[in-house]
C-alpha atoms as a PDB file:
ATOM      1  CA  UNK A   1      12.291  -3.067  21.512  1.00  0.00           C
ATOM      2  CA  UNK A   2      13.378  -1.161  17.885  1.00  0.00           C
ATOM      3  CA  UNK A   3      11.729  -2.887  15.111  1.00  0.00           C
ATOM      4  CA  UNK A   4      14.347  -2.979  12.110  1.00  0.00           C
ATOM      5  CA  UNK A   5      13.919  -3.693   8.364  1.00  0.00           C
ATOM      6  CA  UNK A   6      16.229  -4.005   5.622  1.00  0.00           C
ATOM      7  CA  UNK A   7      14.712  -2.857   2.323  1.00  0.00           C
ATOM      8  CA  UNK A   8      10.975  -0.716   3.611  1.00  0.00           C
ATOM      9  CA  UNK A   9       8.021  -0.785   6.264  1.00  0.00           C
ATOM     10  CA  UNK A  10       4.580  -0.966   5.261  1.00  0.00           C
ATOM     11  CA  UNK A  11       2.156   0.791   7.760  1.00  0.00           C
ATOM     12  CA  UNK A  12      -1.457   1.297   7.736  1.00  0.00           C
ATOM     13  CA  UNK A  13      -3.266   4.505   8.673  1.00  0.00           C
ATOM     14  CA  UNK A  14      -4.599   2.507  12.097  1.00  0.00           C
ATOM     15  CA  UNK A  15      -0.959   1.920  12.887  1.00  0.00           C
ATOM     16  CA  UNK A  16      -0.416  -1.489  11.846  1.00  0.00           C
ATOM     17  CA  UNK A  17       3.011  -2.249  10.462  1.00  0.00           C
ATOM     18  CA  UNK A  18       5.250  -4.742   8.555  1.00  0.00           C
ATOM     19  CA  UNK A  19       8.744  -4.573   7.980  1.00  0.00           C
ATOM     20  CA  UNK A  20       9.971  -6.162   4.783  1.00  0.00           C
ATOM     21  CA  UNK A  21       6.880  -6.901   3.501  1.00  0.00           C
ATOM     22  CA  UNK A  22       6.383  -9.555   0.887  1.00  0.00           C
ATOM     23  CA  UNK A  23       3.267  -9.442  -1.877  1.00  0.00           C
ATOM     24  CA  UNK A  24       1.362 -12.008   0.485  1.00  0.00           C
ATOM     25  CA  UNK A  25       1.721  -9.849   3.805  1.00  0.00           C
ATOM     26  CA  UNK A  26       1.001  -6.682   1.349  1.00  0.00           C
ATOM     27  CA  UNK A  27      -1.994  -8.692   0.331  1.00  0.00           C
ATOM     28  CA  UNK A  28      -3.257  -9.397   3.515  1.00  0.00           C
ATOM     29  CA  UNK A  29      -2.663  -5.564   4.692  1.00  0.00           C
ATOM     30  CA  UNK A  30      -5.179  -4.795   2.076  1.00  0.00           C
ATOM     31  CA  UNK A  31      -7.493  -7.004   3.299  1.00  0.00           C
ATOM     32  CA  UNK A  32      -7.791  -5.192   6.494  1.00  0.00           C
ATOM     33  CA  UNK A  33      -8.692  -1.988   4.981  1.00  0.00           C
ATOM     34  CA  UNK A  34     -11.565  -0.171   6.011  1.00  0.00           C
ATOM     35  CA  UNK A  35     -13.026   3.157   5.540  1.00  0.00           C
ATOM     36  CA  UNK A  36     -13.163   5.616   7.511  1.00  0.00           C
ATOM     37  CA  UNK A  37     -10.433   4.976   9.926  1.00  0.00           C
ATOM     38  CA  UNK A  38      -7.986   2.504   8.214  1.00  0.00           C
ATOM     39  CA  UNK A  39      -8.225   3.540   4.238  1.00  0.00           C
ATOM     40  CA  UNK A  40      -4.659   3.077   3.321  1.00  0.00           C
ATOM     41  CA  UNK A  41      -1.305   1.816   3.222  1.00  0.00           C
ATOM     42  CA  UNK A  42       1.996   3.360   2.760  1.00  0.00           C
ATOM     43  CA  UNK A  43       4.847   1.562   2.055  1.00  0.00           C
ATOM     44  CA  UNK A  44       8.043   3.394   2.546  1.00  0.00           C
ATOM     45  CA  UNK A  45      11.881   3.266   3.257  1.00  0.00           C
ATOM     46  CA  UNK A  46      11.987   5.066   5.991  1.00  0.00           C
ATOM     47  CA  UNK A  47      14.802   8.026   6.250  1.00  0.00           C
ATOM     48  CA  UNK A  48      15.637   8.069   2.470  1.00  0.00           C
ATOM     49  CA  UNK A  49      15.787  11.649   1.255  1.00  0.00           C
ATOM     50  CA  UNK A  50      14.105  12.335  -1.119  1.00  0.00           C
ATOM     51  CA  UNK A  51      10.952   9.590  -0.071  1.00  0.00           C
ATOM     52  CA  UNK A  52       9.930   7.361  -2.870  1.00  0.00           C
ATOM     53  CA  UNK A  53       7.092   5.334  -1.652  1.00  0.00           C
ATOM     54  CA  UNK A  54       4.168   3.460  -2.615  1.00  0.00           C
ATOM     55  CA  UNK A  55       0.617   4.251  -1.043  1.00  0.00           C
ATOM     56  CA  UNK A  56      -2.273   1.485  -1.646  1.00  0.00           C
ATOM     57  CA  UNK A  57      -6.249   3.255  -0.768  1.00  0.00           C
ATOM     58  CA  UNK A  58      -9.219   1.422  -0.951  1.00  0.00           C
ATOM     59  CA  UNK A  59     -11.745   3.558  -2.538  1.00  0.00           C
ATOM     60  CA  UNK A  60     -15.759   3.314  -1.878  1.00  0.00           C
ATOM     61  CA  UNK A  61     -16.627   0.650  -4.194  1.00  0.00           C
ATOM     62  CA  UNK A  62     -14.060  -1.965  -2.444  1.00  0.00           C
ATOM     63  CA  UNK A  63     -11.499  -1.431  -5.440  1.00  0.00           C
ATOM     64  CA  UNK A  64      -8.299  -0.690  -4.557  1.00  0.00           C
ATOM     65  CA  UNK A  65      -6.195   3.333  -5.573  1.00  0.00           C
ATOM     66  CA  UNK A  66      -2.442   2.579  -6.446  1.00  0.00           C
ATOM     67  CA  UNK A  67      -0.108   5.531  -6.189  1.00  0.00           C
ATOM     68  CA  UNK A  68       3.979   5.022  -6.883  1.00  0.00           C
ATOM     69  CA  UNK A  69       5.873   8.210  -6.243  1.00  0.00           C
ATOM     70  CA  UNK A  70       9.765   8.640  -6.487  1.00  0.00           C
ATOM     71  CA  UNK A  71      10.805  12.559  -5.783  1.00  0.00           C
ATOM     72  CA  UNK A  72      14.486  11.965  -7.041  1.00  0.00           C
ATOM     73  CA  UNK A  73      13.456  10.717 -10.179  1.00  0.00           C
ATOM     74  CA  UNK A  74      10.237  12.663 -10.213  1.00  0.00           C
ATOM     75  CA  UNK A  75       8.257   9.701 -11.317  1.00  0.00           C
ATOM     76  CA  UNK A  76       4.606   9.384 -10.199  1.00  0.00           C
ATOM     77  CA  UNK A  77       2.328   6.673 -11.392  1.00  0.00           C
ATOM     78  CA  UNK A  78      -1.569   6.640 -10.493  1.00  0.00           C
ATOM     79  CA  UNK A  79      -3.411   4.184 -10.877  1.00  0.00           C
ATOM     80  CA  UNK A  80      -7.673   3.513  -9.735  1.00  0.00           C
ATOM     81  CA  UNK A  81      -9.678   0.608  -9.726  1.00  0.00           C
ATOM     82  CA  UNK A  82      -7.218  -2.009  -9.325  1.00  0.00           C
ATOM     83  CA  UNK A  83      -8.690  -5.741  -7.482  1.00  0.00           C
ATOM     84  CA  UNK A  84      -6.327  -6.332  -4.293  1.00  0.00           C
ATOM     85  CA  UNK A  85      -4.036  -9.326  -5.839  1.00  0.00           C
ATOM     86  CA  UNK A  86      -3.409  -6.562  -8.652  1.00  0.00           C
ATOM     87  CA  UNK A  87      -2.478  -3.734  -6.458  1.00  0.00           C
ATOM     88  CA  UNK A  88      -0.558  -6.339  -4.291  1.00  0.00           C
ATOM     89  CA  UNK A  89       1.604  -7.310  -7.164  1.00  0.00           C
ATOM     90  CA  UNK A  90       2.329  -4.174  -8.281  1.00  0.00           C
ATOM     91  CA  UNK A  91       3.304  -2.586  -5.585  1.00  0.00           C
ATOM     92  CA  UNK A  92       5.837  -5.229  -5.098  1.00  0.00           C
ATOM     93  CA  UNK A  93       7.585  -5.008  -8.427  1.00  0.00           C
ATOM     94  CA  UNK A  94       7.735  -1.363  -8.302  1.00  0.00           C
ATOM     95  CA  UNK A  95       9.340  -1.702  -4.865  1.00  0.00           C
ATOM     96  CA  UNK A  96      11.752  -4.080  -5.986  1.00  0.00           C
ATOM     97  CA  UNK A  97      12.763  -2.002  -9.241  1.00  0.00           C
ATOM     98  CA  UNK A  98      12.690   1.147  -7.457  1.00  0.00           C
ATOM     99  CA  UNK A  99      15.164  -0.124  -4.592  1.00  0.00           C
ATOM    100  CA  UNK A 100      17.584  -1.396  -7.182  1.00  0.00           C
ATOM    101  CA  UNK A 101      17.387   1.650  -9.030  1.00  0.00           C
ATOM    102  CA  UNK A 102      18.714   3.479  -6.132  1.00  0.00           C
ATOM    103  CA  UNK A 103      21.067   1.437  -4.712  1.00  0.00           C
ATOM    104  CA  UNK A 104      23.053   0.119  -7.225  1.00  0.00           C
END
């Protein structure tokens, strides 16, 4: 069966996916973060050229690495240390904006 989504897909390095996420499936992707094998998220609409994206990493001391990158406007935002609601959050708004931006 073809999974669709409408707006993006979230997908962890260990292959785990959501399509559409909202902040509380985001959220609960970050809880299953481990390292070495499942370290990070990205969140992505798939086949959009140039990618924009947002990639959420947990680092070594449990915090959470937020990273929001859009090549057409050749924006890129970095941002370390963040607690898991926080990275959650943010990654949702800059979704949100970042959608509207390019497709309005």
């Amino acid at each position: 069966m073809v999974q669709h989504w409408q707006y993006y897909r979230a997908e962890c390095e260990n292959g785990t996916f959501i399509n559409d996420p909202s902040e509380d499936a985001i959220f609960d992707l970050l809880m299953t973060l481990r390292q070495p094998d499942n370290g990070f998220v990205v969140i992505e609409q798939p086949g959009v050229d140039p990618p924009w994206y947002v990639c959420i990493s947990i680092m070594d001391d449990g915090e959470y690495e937020l990273e929001c990158r859009d090549q057409l406007l050749g924006t890129h935002q970095l941002e370390s240390g963040a607690s898991r609601s926080y990275a959650a959050k943010q990654a949702t708004k800059w979704l949100a904006n970042t959608y509207r931006t390019h497709n309005s």
